[in-house]
C-alpha atoms as a PDB file:
ATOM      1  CA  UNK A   1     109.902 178.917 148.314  1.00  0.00           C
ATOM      2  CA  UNK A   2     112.464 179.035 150.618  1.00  0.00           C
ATOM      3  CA  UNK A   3     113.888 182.386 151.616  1.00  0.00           C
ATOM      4  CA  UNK A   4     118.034 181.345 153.115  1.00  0.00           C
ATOM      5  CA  UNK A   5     118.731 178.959 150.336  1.00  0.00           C
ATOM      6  CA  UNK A   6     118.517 178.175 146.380  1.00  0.00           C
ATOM      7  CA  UNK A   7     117.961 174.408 145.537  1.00  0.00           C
ATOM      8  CA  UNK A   8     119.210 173.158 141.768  1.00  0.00           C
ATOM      9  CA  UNK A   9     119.002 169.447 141.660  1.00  0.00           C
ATOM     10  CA  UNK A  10     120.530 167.471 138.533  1.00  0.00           C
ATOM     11  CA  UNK A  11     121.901 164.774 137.313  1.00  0.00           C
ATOM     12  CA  UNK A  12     121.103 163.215 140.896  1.00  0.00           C
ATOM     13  CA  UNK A  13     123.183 166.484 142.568  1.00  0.00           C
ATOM     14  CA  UNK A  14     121.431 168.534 144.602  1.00  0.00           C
ATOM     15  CA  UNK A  15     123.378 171.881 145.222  1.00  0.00           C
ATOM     16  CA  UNK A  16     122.003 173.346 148.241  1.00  0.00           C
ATOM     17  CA  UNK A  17     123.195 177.018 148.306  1.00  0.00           C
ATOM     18  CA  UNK A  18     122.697 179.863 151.106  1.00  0.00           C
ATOM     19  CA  UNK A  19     121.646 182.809 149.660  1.00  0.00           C
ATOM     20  CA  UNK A  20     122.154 185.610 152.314  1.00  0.00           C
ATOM     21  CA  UNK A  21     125.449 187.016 150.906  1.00  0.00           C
ATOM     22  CA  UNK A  22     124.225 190.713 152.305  1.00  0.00           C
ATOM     23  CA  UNK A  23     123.810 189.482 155.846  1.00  0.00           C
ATOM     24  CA  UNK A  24     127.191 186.907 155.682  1.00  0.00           C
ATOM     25  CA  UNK A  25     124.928 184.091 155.034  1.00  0.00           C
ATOM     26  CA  UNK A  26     124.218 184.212 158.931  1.00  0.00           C
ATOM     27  CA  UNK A  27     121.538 181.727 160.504  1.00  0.00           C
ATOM     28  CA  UNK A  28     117.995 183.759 160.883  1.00  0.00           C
ATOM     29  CA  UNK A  29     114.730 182.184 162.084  1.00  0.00           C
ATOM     30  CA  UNK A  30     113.628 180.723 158.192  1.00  0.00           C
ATOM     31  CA  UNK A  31     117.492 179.512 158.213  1.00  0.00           C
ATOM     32  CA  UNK A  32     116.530 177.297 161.097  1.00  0.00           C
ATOM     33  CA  UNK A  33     113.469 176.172 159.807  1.00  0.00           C
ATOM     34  CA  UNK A  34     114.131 175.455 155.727  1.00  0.00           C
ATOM     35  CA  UNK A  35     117.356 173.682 156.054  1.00  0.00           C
ATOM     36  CA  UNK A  36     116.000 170.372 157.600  1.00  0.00           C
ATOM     37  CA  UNK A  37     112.863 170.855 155.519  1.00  0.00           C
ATOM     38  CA  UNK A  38     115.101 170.368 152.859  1.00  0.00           C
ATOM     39  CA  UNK A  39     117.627 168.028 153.090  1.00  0.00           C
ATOM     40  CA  UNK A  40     114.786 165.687 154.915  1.00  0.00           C
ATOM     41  CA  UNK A  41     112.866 166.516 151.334  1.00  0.00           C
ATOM     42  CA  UNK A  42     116.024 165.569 149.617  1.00  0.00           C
ATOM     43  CA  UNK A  43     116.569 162.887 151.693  1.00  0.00           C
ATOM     44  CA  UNK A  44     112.811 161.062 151.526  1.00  0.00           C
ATOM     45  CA  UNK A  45     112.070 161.718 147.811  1.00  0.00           C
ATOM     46  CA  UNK A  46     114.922 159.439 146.567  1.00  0.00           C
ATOM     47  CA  UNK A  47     116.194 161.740 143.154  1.00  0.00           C
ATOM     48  CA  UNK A  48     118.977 163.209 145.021  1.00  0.00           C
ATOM     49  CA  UNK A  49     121.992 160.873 145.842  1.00  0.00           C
ATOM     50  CA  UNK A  50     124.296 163.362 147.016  1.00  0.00           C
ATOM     51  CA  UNK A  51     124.151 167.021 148.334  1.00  0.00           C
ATOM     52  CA  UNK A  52     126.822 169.672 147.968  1.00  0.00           C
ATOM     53  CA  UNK A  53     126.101 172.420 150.428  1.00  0.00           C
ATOM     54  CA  UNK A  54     127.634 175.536 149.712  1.00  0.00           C
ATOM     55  CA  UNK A  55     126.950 179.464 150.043  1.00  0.00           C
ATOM     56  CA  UNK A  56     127.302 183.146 148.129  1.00  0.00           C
ATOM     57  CA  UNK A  57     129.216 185.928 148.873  1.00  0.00           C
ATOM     58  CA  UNK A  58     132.750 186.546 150.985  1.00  0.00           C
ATOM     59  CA  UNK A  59     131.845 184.217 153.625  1.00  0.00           C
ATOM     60  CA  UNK A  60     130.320 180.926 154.205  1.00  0.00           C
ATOM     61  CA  UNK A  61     128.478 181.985 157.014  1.00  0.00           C
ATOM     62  CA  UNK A  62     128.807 184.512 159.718  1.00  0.00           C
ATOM     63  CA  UNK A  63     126.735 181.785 162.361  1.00  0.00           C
ATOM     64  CA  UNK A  64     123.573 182.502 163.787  1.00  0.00           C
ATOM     65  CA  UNK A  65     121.645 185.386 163.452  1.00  0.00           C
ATOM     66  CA  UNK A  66     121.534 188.492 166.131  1.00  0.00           C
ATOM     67  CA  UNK A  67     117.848 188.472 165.266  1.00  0.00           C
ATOM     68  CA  UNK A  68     117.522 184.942 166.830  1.00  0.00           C
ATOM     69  CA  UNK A  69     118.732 186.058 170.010  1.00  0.00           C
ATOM     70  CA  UNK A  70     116.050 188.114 170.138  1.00  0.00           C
ATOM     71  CA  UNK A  71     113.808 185.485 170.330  1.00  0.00           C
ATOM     72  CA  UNK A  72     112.675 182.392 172.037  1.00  0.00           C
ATOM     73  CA  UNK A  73     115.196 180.254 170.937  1.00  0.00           C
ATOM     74  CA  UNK A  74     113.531 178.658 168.555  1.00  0.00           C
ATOM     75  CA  UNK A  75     112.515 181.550 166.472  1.00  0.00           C
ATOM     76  CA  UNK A  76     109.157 182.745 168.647  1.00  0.00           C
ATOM     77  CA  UNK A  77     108.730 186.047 170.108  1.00  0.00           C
ATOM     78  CA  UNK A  78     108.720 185.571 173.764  1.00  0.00           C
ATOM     79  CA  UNK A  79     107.826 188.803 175.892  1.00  0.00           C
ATOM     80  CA  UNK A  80     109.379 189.690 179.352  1.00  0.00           C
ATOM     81  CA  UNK A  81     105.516 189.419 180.667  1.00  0.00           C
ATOM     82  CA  UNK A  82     105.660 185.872 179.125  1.00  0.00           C
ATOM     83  CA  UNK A  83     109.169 185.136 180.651  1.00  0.00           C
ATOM     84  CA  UNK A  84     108.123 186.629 184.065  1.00  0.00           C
ATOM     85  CA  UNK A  85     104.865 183.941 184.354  1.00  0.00           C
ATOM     86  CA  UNK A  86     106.233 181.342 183.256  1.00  0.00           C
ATOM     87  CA  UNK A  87     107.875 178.806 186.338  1.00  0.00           C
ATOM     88  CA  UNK A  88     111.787 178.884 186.502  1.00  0.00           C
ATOM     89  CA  UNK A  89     111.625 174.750 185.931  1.00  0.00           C
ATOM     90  CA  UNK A  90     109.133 175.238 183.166  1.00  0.00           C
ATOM     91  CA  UNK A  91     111.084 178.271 181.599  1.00  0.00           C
ATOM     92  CA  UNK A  92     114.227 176.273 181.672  1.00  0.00           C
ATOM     93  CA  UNK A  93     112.578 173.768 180.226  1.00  0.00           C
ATOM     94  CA  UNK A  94     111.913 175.221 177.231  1.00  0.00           C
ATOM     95  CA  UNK A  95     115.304 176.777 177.408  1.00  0.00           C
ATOM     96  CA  UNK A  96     116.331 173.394 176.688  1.00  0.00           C
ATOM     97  CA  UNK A  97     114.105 172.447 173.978  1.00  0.00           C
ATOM     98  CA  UNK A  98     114.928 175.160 172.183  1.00  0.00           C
ATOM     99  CA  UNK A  99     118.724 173.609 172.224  1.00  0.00           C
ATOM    100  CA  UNK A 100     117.336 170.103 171.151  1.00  0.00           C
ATOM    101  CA  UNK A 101     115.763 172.057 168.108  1.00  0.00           C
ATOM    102  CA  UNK A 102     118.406 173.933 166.537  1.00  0.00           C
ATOM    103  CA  UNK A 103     120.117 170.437 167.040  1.00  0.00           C
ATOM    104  CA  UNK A 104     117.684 168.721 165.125  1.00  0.00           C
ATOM    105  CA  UNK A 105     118.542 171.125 162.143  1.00  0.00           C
ATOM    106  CA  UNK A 106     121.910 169.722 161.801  1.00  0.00           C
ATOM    107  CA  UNK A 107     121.025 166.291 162.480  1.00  0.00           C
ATOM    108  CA  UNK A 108     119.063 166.254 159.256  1.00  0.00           C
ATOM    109  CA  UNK A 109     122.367 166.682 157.418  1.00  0.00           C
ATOM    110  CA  UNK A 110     124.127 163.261 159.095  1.00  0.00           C
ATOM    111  CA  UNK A 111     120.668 161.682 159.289  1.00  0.00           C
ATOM    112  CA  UNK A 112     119.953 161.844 155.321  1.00  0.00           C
ATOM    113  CA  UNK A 113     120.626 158.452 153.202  1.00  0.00           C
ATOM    114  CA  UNK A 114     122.972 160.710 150.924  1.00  0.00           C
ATOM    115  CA  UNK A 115     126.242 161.860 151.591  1.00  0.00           C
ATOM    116  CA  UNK A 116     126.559 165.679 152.175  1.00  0.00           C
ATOM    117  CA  UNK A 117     129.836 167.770 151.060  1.00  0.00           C
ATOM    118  CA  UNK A 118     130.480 170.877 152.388  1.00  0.00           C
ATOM    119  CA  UNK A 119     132.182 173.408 150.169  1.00  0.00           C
ATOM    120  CA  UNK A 120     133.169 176.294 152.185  1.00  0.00           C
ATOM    121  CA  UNK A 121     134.661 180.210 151.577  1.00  0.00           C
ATOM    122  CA  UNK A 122     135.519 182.632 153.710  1.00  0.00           C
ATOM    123  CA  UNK A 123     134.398 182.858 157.109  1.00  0.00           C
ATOM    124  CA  UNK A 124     133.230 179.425 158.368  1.00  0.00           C
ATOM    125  CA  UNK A 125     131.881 180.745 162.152  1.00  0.00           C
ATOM    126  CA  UNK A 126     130.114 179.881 165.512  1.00  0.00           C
ATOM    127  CA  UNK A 127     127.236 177.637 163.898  1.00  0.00           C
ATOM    128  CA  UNK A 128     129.088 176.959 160.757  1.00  0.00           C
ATOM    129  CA  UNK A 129     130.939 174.710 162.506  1.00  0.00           C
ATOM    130  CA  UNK A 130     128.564 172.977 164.154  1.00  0.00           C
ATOM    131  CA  UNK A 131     126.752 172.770 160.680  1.00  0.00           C
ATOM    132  CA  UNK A 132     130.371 171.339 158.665  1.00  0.00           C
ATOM    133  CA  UNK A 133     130.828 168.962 161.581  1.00  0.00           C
ATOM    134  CA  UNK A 134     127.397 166.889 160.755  1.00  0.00           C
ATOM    135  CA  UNK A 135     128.410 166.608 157.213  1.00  0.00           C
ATOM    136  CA  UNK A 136     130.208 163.582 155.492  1.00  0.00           C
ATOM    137  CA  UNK A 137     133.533 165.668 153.737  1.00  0.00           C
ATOM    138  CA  UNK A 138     134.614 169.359 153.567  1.00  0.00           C
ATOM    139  CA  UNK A 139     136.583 171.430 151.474  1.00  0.00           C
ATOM    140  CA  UNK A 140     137.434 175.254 151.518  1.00  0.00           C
ATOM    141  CA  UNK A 141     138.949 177.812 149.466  1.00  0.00           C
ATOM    142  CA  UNK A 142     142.405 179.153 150.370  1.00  0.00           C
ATOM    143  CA  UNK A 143     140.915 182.125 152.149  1.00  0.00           C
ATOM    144  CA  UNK A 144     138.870 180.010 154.923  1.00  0.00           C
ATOM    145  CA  UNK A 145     138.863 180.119 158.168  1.00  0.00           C
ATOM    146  CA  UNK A 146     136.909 178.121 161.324  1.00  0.00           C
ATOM    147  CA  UNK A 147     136.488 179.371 164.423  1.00  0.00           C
ATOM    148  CA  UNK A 148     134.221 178.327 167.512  1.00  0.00           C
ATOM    149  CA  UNK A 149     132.992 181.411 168.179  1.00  0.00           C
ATOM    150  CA  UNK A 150     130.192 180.968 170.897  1.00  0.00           C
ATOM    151  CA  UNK A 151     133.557 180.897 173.015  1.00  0.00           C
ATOM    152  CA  UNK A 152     133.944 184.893 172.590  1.00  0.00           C
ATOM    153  CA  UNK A 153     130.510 185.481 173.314  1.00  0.00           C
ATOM    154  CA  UNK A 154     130.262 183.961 176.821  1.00  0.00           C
ATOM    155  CA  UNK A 155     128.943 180.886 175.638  1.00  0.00           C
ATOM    156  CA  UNK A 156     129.424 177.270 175.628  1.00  0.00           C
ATOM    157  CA  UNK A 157     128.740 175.677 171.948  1.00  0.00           C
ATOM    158  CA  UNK A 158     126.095 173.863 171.937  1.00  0.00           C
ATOM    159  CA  UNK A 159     124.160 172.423 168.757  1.00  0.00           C
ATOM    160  CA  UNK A 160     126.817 169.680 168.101  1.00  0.00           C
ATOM    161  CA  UNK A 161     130.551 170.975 167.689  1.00  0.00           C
ATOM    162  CA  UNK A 162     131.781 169.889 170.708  1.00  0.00           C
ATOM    163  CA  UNK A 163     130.154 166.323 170.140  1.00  0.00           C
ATOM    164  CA  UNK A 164     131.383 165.673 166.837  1.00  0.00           C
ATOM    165  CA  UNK A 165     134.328 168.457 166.245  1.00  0.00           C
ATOM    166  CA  UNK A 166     136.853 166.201 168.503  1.00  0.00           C
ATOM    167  CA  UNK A 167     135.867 162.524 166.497  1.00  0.00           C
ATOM    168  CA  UNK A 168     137.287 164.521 163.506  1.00  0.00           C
ATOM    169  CA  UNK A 169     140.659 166.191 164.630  1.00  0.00           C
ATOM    170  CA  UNK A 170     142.259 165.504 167.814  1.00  0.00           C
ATOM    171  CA  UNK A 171     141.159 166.101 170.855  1.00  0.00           C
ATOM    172  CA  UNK A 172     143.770 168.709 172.376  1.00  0.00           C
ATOM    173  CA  UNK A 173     143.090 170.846 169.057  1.00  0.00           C
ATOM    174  CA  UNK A 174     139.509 170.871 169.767  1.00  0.00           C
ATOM    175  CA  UNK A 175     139.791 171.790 172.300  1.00  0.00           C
ATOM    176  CA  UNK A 176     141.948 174.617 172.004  1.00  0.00           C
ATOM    177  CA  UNK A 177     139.802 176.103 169.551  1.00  0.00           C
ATOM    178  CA  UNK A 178     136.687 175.329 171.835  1.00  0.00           C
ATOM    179  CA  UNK A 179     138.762 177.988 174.321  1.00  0.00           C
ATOM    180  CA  UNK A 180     140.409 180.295 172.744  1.00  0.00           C
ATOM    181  CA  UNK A 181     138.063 180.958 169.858  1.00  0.00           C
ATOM    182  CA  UNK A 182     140.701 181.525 167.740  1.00  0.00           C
ATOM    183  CA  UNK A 183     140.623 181.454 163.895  1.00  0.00           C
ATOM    184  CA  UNK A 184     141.722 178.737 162.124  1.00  0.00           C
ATOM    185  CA  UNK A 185     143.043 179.057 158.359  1.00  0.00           C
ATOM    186  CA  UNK A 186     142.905 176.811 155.706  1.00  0.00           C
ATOM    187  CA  UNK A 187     146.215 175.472 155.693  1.00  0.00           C
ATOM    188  CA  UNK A 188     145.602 173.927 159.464  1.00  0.00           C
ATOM    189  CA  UNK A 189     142.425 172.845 158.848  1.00  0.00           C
ATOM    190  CA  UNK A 190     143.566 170.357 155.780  1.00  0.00           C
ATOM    191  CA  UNK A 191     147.027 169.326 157.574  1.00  0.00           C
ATOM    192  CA  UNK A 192     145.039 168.402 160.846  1.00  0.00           C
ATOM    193  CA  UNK A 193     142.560 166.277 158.580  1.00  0.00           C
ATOM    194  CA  UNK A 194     138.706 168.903 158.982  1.00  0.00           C
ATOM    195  CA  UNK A 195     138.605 169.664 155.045  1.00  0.00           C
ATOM    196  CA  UNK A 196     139.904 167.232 152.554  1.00  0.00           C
ATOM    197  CA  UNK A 197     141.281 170.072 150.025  1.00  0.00           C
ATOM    198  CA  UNK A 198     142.178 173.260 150.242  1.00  0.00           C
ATOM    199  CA  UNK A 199     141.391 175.034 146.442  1.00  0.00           C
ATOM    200  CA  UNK A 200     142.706 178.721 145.094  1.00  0.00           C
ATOM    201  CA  UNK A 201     138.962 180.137 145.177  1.00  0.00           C
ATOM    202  CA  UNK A 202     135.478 179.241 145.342  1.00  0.00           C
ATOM    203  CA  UNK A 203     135.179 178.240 141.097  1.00  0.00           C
ATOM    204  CA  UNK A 204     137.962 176.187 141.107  1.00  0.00           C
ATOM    205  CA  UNK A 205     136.663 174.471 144.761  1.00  0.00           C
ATOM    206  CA  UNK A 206     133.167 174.210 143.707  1.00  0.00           C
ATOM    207  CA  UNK A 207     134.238 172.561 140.019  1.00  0.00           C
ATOM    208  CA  UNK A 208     135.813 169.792 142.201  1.00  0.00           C
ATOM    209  CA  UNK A 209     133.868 169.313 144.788  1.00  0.00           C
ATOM    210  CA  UNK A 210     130.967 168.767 142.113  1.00  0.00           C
ATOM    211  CA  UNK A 211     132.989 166.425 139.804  1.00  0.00           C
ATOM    212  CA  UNK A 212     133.690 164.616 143.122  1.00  0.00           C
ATOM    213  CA  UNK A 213     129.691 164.806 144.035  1.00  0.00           C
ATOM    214  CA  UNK A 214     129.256 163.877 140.323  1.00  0.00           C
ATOM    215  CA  UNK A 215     131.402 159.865 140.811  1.00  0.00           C
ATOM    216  CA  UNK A 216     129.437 159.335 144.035  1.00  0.00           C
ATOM    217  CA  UNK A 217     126.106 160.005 142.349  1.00  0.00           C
ATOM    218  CA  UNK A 218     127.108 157.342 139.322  1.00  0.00           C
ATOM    219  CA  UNK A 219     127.357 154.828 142.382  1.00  0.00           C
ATOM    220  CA  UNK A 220     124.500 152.208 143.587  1.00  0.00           C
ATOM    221  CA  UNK A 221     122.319 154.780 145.645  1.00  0.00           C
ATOM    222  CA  UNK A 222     121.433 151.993 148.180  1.00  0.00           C
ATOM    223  CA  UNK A 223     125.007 151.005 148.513  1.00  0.00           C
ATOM    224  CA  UNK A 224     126.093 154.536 149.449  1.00  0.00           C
ATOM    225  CA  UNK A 225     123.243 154.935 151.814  1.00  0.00           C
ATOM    226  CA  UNK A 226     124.683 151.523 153.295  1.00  0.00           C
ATOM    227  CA  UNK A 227     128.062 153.028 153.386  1.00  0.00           C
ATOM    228  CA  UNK A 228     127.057 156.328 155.146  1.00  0.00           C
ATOM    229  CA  UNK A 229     124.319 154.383 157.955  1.00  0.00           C
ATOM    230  CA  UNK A 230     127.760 151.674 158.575  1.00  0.00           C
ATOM    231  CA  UNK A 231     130.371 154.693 158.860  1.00  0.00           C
ATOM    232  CA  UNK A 232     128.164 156.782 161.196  1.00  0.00           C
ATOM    233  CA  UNK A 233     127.305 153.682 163.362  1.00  0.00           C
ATOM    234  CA  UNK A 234     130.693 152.726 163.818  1.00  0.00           C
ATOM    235  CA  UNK A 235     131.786 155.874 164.788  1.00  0.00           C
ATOM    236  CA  UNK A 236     129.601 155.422 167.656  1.00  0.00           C
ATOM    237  CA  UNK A 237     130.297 151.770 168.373  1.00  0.00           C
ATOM    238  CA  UNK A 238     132.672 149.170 168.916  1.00  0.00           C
ATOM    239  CA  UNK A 239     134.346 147.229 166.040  1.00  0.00           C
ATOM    240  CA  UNK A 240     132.141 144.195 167.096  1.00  0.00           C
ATOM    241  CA  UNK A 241     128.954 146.277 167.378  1.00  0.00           C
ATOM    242  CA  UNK A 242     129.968 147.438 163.438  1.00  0.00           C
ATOM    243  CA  UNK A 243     130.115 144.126 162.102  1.00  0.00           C
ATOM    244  CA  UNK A 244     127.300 142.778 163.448  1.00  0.00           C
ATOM    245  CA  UNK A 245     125.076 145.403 162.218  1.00  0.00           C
ATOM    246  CA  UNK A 246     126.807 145.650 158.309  1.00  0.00           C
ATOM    247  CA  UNK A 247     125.924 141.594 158.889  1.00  0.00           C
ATOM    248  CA  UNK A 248     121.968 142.625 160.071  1.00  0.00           C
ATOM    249  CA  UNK A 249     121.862 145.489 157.189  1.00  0.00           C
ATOM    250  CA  UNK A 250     123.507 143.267 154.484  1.00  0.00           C
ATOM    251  CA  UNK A 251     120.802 140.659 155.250  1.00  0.00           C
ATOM    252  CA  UNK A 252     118.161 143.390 154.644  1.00  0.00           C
ATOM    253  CA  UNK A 253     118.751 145.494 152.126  1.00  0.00           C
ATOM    254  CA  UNK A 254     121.422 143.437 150.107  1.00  0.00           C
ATOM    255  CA  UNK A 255     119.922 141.548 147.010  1.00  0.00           C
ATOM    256  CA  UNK A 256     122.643 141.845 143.915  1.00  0.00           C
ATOM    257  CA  UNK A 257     120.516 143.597 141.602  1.00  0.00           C
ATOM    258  CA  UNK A 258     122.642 146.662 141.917  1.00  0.00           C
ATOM    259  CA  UNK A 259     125.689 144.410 141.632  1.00  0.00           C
ATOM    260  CA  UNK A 260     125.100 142.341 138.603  1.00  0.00           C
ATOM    261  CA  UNK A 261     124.141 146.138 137.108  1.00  0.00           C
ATOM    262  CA  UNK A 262     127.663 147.222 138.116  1.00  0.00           C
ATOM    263  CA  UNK A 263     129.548 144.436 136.215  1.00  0.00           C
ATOM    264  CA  UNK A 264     127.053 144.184 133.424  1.00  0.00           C
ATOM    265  CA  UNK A 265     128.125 147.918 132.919  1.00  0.00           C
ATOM    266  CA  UNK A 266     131.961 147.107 133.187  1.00  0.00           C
ATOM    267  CA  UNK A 267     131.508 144.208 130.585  1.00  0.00           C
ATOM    268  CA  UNK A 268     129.797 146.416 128.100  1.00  0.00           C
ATOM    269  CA  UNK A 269     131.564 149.476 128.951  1.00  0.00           C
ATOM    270  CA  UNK A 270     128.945 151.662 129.721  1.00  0.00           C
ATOM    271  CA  UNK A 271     127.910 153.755 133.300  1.00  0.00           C
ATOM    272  CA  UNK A 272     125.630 151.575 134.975  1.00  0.00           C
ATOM    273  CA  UNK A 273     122.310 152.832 135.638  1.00  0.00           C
ATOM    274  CA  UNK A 274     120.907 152.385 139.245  1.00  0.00           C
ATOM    275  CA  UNK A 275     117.239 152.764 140.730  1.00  0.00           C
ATOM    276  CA  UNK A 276     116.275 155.904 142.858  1.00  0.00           C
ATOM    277  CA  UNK A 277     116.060 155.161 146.388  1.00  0.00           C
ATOM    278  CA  UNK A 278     112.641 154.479 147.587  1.00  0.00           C
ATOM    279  CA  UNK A 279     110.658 157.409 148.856  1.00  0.00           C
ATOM    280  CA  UNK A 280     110.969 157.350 152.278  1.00  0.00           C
ATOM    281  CA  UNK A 281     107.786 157.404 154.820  1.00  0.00           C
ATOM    282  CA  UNK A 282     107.470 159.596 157.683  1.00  0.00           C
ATOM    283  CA  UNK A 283     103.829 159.233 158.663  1.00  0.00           C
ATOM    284  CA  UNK A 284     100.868 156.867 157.446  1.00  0.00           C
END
């Protein structure tokens, strides 16, 4: 059982809550640890076709834990003894891998073949962004606010704000708020384009955010997942590079039977119905 989130998955929603409201939802070692867990559950076992991440409490998340810092990076105790043996290139080293996996937690989210909405109250800080930035679409509550806070601590963000922040406002913004570490409020953050709706409080945001999760999920599954691979690829790439790979996926994965169920549905006036995903295959 995990011990940061609750997991309720219907109706092909999986609402993905974090459960910390005492602490400000802040990212401990188990944070770390159970989120990719389970979106890459969510993800591989093919029920879920869309995620709504959300939290509890006054904020969204305070960003990561003190408790972390106390640690090795990637949530093991490291003594001074330990620190004092090991080689400065070997010690760096690690320094470095620890980095790559608090990365990997957030890559899960842009990775998975369902599209992930972030619904977000309160305080939205320091890793909160870099956890909202690796997700499809946000949306906040009048009372949110974003701010890069690594930036007050004497540190340089680094587990993927700066990398994605600036592809989804521009540039000079981002990099204000990568400087200053100022706060952000709600109203900014949907005129400049980061959350697509700004709602009264968190029941009225979290009603439409899942009525919105609710149309996606009544959508081909496979033709989403196409949709989400295309629009992160492209992101990445040149126009040209885009089209030929929608050409190369189309020729893979694209068979009709999910389209002649679509306009069978429309001609009898009924929601089509749509396979599950295939369960997805890490290891032999």
């Amino acid at each position: 059982m995990a011990k940061s989130f609750d997991l309720e998955l219907k109706d092909g929603i999986a609402q993905l809550r974090m459960n910390r409201p005492e602490a400000f939802n802040s990212m401990n070692p188990d944070f770390w640890r159970e989120l990719p867990e389970l979106v890459d559950q969510l993800s591989d076992e093919g029920e879920a076709r869309v995620i709504v991440l959300s939290s509890t409490g006054k904020h969204f998340t305070a960003g990561m834990d003190l408790a972390v810092f106390g640690q090795g990076g990637d949530g093991q105790d490291v003594s001074d003894a330990d620190r004092e043996r090991i080689e400065m290139g070997r010690a760096r080293s690690q320094m470095r891998q620890s980095a790559k996996v608090f990365q990997e937690s957030f890559n899960a989210l842009e990775r998975a073949r369902v599209p992930v909405l972030a619904a977000v109250q309160g305080g939205c800080v320091g890793g909160g962004i870099d956890m909202i930035s690796a997700c499809d679409v946000r949306y906040c509550t009048e009372d949110a606010f974003f701010c890069i806070q690594e930036i007050n601590l004497g540190l340089t963000a680094d587990v993927g704000t700066l990398q994605r922040l600036p592809r989804l406002i521009p540039d000079g913004l981002a990099r204000e708020l990568a400087y200053t570490g100022r706060r952000m409020p709600a109203a900014q953050a949907k005129a400049i384009g980061l959350v697509n709706e700004v709602y009264p409080d968190q029941d009225a945001m979290l009603s439409s955010v899942l009525e919105i999760a609710g149309e996606i999920a009544e959508k081909s599954p496979l033709a989403i997942w196409g949709s989400k691979e295309m629009l992160n690829y492209t992101r990445d790439h040149s126009v040209e590079d885009g089209l030929n790979y929608i050409a190369t996926w189309q020729a893979g994965m694209f068979f009709g039977g999910d389209m002649a169920e679509a306009f069978a549905a429309k001609s009898e006036k009924r929601k089509p119905e749509f396979a599950e995903l295939p369960k997805n295959r890490r290891s032999i």
